[in-house]
C-alpha atoms as a PDB file:
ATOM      1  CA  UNK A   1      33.927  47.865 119.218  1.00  0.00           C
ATOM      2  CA  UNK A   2      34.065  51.143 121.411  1.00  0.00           C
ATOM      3  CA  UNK A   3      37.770  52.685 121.985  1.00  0.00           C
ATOM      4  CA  UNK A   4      39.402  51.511 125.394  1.00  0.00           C
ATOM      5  CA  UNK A   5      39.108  53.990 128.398  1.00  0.00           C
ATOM      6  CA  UNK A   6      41.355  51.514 130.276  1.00  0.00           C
ATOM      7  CA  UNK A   7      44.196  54.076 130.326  1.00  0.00           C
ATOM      8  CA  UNK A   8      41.640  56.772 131.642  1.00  0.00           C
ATOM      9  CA  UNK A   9      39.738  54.431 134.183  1.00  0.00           C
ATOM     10  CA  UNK A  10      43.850  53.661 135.606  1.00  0.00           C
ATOM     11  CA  UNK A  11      44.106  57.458 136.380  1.00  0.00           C
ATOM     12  CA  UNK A  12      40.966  57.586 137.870  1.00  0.00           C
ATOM     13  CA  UNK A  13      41.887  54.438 140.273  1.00  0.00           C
ATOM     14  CA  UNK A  14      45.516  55.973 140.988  1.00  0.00           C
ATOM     15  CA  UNK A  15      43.761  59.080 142.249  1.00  0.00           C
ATOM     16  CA  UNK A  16      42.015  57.545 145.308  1.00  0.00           C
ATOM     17  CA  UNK A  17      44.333  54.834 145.998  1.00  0.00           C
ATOM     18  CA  UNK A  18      45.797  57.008 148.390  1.00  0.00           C
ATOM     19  CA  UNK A  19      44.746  57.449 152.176  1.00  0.00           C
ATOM     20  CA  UNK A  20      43.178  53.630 152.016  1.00  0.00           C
ATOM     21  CA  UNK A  21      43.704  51.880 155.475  1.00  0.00           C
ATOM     22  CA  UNK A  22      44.370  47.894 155.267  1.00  0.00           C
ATOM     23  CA  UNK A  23      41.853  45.556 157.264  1.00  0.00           C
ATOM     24  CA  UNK A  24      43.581  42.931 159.180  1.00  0.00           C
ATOM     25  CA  UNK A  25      41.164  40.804 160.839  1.00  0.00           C
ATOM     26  CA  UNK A  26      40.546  36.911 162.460  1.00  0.00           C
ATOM     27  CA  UNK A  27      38.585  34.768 160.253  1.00  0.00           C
ATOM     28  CA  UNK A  28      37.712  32.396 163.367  1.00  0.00           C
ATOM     29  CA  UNK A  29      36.282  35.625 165.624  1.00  0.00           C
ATOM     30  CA  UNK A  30      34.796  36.821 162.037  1.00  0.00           C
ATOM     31  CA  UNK A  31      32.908  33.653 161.590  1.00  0.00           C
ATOM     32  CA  UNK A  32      31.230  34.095 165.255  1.00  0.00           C
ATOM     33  CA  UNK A  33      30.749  37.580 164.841  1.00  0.00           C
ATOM     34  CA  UNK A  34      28.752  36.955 161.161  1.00  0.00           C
ATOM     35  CA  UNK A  35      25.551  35.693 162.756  1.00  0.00           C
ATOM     36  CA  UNK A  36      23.555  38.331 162.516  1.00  0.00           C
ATOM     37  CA  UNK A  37      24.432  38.702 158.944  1.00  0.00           C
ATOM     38  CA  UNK A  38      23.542  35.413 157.467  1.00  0.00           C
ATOM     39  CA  UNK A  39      19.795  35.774 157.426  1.00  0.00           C
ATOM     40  CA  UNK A  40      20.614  37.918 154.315  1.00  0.00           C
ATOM     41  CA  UNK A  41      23.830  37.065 153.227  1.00  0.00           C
ATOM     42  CA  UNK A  42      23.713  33.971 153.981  1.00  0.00           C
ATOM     43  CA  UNK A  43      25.674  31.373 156.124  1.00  0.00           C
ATOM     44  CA  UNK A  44      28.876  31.946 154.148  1.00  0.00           C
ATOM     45  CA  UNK A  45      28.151  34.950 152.274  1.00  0.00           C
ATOM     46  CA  UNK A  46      26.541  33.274 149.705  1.00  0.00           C
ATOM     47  CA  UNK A  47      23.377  35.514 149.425  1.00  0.00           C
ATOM     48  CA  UNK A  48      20.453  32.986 147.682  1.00  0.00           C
ATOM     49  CA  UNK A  49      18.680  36.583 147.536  1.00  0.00           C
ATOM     50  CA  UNK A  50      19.433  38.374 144.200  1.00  0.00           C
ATOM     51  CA  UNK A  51      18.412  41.845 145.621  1.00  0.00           C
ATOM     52  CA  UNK A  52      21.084  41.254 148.794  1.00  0.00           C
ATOM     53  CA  UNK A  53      24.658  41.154 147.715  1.00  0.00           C
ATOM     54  CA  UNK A  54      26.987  38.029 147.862  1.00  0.00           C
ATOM     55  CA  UNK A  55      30.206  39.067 150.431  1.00  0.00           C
ATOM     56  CA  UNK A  56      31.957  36.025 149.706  1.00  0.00           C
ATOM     57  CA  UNK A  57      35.504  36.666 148.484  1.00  0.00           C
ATOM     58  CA  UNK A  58      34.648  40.188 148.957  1.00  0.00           C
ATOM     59  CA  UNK A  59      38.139  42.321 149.639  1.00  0.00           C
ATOM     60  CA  UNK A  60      37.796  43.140 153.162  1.00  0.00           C
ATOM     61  CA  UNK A  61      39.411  46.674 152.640  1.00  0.00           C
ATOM     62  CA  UNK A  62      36.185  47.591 150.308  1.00  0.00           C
ATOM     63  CA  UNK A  63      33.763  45.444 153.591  1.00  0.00           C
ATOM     64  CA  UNK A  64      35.461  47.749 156.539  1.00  0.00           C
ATOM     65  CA  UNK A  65      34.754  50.560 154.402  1.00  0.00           C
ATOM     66  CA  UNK A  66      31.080  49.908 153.472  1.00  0.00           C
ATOM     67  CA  UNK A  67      30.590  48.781 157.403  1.00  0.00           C
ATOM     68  CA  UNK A  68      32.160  51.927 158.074  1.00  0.00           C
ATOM     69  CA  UNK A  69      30.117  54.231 155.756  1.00  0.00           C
ATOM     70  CA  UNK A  70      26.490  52.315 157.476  1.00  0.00           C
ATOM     71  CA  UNK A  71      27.632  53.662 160.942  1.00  0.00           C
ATOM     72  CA  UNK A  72      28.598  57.033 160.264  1.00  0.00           C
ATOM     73  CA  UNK A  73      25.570  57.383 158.419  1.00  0.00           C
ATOM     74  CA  UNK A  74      27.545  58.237 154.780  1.00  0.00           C
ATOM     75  CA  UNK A  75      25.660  55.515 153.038  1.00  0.00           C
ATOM     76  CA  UNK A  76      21.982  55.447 153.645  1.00  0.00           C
ATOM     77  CA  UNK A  77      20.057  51.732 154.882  1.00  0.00           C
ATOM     78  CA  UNK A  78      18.208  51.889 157.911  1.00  0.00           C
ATOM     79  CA  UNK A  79      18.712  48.103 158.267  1.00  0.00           C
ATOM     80  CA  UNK A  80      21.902  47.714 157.647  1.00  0.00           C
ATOM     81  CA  UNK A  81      23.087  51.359 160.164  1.00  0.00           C
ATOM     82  CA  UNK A  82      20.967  49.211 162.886  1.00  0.00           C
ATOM     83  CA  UNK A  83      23.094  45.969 162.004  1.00  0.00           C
ATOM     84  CA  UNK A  84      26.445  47.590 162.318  1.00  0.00           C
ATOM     85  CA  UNK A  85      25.533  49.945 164.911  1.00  0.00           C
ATOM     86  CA  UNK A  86      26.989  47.765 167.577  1.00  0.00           C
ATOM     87  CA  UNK A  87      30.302  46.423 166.084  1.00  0.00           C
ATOM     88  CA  UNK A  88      33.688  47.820 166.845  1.00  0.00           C
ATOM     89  CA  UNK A  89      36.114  48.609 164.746  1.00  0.00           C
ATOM     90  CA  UNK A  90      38.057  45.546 165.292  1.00  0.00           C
ATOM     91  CA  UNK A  91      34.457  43.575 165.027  1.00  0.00           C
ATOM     92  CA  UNK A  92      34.020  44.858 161.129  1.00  0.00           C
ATOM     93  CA  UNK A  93      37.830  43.984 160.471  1.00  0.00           C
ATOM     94  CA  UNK A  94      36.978  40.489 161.876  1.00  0.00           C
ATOM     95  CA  UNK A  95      34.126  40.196 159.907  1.00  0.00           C
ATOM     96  CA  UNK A  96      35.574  41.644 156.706  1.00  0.00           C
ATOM     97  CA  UNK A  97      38.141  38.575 156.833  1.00  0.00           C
ATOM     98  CA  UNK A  98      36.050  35.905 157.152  1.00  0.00           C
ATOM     99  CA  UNK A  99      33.925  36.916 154.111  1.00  0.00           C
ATOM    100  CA  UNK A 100      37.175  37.729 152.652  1.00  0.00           C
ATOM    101  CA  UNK A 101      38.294  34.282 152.970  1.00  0.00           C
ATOM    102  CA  UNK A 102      34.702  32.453 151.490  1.00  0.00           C
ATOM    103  CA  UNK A 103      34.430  31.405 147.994  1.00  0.00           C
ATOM    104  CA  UNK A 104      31.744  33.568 145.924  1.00  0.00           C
ATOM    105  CA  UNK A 105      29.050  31.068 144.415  1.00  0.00           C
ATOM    106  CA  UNK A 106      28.526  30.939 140.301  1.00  0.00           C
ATOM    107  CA  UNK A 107      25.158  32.030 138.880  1.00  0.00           C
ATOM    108  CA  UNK A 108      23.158  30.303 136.537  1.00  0.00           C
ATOM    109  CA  UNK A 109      24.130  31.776 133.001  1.00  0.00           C
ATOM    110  CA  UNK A 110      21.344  34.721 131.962  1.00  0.00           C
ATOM    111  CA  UNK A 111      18.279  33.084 130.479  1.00  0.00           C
ATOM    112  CA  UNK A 112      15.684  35.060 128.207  1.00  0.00           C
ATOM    113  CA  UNK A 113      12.803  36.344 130.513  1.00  0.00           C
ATOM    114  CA  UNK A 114       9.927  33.297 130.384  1.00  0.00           C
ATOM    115  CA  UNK A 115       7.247  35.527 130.492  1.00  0.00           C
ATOM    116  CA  UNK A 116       8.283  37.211 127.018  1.00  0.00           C
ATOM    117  CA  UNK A 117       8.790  33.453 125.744  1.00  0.00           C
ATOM    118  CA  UNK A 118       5.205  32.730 127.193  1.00  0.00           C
ATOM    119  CA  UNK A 119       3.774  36.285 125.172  1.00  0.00           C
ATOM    120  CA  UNK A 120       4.759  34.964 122.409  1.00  0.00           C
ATOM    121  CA  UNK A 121       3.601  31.334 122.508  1.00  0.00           C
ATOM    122  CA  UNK A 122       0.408  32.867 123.880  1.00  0.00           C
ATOM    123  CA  UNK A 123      -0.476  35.362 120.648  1.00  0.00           C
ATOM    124  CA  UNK A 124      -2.982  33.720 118.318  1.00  0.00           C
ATOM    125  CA  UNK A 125      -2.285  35.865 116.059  1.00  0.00           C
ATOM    126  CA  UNK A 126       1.218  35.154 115.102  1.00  0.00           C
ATOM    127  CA  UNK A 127       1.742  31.903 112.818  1.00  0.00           C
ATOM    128  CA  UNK A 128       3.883  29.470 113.745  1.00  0.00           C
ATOM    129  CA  UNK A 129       6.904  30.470 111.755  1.00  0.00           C
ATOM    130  CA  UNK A 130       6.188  34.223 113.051  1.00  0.00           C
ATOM    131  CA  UNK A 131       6.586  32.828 116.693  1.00  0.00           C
ATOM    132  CA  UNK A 132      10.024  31.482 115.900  1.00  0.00           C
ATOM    133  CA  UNK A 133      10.784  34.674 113.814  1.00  0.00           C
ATOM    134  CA  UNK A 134      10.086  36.309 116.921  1.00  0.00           C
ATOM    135  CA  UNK A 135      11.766  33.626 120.131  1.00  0.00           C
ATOM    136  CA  UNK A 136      14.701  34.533 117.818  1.00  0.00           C
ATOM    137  CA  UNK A 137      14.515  38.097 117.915  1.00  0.00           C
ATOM    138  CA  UNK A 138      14.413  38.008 121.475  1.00  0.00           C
ATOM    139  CA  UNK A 139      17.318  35.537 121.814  1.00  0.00           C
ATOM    140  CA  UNK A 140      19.339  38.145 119.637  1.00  0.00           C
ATOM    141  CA  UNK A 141      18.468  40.798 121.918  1.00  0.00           C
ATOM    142  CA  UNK A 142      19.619  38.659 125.012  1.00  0.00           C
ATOM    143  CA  UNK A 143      22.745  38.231 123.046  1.00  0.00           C
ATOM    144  CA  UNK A 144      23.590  41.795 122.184  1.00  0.00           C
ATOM    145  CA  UNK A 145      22.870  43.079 125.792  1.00  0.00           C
ATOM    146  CA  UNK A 146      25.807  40.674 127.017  1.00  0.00           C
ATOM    147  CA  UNK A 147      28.075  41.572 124.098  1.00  0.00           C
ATOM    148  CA  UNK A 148      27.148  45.147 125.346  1.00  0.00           C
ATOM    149  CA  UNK A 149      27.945  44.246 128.744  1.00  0.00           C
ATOM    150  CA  UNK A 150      31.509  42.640 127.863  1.00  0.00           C
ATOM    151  CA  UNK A 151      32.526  45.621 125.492  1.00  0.00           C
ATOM    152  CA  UNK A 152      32.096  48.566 128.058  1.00  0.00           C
ATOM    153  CA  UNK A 153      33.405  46.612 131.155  1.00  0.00           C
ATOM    154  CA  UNK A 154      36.893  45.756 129.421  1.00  0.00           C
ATOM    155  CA  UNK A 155      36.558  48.878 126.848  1.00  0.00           C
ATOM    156  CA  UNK A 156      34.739  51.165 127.928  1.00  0.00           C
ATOM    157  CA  UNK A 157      32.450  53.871 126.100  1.00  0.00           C
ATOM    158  CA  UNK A 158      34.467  56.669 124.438  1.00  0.00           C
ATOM    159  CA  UNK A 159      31.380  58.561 123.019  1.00  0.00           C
ATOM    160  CA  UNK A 160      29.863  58.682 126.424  1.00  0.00           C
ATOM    161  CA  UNK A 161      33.013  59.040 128.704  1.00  0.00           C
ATOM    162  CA  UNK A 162      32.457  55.617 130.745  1.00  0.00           C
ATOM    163  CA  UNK A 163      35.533  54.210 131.659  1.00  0.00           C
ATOM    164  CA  UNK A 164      36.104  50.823 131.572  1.00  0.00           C
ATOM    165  CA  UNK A 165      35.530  48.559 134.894  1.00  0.00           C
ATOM    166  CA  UNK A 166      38.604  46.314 134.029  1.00  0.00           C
ATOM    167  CA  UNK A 167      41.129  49.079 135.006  1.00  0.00           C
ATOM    168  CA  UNK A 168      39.138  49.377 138.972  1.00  0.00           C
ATOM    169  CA  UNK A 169      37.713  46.043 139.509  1.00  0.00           C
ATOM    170  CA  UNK A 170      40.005  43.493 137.493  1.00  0.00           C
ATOM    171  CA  UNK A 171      40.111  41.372 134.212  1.00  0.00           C
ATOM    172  CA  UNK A 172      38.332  38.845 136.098  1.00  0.00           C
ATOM    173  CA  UNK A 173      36.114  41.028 138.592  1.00  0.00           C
ATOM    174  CA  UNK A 174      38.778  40.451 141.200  1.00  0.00           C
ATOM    175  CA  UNK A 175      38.936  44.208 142.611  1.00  0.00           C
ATOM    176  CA  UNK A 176      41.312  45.862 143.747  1.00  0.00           C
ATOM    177  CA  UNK A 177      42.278  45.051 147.784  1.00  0.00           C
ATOM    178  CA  UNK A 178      44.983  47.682 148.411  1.00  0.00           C
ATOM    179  CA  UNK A 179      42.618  50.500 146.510  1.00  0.00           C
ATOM    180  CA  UNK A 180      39.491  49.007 148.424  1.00  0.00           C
ATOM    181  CA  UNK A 181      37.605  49.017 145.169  1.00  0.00           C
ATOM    182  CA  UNK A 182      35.495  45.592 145.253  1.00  0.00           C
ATOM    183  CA  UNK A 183      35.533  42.289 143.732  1.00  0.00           C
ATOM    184  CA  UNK A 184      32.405  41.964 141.638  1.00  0.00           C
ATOM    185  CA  UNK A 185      32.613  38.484 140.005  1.00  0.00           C
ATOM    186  CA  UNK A 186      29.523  36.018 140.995  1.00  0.00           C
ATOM    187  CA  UNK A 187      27.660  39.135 141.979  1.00  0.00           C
ATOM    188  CA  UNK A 188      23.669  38.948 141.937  1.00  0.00           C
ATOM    189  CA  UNK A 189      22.820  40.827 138.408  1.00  0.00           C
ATOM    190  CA  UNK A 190      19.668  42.406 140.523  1.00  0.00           C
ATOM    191  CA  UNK A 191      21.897  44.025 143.245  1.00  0.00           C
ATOM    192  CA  UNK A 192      24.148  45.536 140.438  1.00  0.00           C
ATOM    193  CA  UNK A 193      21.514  47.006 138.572  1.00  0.00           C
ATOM    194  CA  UNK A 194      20.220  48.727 141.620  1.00  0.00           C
ATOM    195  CA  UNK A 195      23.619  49.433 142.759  1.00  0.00           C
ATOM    196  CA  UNK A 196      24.641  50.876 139.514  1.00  0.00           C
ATOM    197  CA  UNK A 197      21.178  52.722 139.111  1.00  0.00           C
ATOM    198  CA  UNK A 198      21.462  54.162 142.888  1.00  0.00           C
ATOM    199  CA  UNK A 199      24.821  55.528 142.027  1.00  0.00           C
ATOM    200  CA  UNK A 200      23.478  56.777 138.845  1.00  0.00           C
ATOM    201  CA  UNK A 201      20.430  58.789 140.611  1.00  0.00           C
ATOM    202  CA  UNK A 202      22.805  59.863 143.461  1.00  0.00           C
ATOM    203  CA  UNK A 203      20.825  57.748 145.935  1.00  0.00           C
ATOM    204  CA  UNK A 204      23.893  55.750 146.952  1.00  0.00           C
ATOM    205  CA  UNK A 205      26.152  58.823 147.023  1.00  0.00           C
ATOM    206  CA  UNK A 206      25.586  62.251 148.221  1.00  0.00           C
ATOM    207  CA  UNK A 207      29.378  63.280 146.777  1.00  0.00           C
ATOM    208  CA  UNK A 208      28.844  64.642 143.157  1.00  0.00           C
ATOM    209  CA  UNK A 209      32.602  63.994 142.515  1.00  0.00           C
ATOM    210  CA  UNK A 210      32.432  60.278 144.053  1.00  0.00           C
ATOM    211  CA  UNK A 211      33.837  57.900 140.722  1.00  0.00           C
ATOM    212  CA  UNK A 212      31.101  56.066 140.460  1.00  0.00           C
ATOM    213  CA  UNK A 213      28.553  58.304 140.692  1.00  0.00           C
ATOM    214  CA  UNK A 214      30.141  60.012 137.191  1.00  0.00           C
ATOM    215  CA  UNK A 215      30.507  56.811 135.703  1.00  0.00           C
ATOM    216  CA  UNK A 216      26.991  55.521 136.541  1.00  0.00           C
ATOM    217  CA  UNK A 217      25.300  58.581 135.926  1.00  0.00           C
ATOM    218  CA  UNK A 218      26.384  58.446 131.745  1.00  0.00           C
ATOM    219  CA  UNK A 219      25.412  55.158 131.647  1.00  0.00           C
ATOM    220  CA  UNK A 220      22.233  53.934 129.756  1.00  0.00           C
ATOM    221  CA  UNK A 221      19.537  51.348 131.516  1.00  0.00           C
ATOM    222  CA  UNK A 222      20.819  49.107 128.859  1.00  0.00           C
ATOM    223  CA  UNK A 223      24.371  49.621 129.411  1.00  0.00           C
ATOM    224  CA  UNK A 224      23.644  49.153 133.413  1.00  0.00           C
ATOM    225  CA  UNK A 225      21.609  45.842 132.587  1.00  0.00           C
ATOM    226  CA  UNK A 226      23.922  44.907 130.111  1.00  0.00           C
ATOM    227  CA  UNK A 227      27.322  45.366 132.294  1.00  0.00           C
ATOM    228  CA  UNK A 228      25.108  43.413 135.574  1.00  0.00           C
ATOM    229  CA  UNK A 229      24.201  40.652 133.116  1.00  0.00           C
ATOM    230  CA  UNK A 230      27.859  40.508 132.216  1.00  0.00           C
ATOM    231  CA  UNK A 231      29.579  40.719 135.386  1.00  0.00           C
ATOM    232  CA  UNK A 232      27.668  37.841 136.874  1.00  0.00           C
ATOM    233  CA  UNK A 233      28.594  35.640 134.923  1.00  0.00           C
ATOM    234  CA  UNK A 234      32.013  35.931 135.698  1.00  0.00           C
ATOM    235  CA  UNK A 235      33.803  33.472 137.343  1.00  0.00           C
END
């Protein structure tokens, strides 16, 4: 078991608490105003897309903020800066609540990849008893990556100086509304491995002291797939 960083990730979150504006919205006008949203988020927020994120339950603080960051260009998508392009300020706030106020979907627990399963089934070479040896292998692999996954988001990573989620984004993946940091529970584990990875490269942040950006960029590809794996299960 790696030694907690919860203490460190809590200083971390204390230092950018501060100068965080509350979104106050209507979740009736939001509703009206999501249209043009649903085609990839779907109706309710619900994305069935695993590359598009779920907004559902989504802390509107962290949604104004994002919405925000799309229009003044500080995070980069060419689709979403043309989506937001038109709303007002009192627009994202409305559409912040209604998300805000939708209940985030549960995903289908992680299931070993079928075409390794298939690989092996496949290989002529292997005896019967060497395909099992191996489907077993594989199934131990699955099972380390999300005992990985549930270590360093409620521990942390000492060694490697990753904090640990739990401290920013709650024991349950609830976020953190007043800090703006999001809810991550039910989210797609595609759209956290490139979010995670984009953070890591500096694609999704072009601030070399943003948070994530120096937790991400310590963090292994099996650590990143790991933690996604983890955190969508979560309920």
């Amino acid at each position: 078991m790696k030694k907690s960083l919860i203490a460190v990730s809590i200083s971390f979150a204390l230092l950018n608490v501060s100068g965080v504006v509350q979104a106050a919205g209507d979740i009736n006008a939001g509703q009206g105003k999501s249209g043009s949203c649903t085609s990839c988020h779907g109706e309710k927020g619900n994305s069935a897309m695993p590359l598009f994120p779920k907004l559902a339950a989504q802390n509107e603080g962290y949604l104004v903020k994002q919405m925000q960051a799309f229009k003044d260009g500080s995070r980069n998508n060419s689709s979403m800066s043309a989506m937001v392009a038109g709303f007002s300020d009192q627009d994202m706030q409305d559409i912040a609540a209604f998300y805000a106020a939708q209940t985030v979907t549960e995903n289908a627990a992680p299931q070993l990849n079928p075409d390794d399963l298939d690989d092996i089934d496949d290989n002529n070479q292997l005896t019967e008893a060497e395909k099992e040896d191996a489907r077993q292998a594989l199934q131990k692999q699955h099972d380390d990556l999300m005992s990985m996954g549930y270590d360093v988001y409620r521990n942390g990573d000492l060694d490697n100086e990753i904090s640990a989620c739990i401290a920013c984004h709650g024991p349950e993946g609830e976020g953190n509304e007043p800090a703006s940091f999001p809810a991550l529970k039910g989210q797609h584990a595609d759209y956290l491995v490139k979010s995670l990875s984009d953070y890591k490269t500096g694609a999704r942040s072009n601030n070399a002291d943003n948070m994530m950006h120096m937790i991400a960029k310590k963090m292994s590809e099996d650590e990143i797939k790991a933690m996604s794996l983890y955190i969508s299960t979560m309920k």
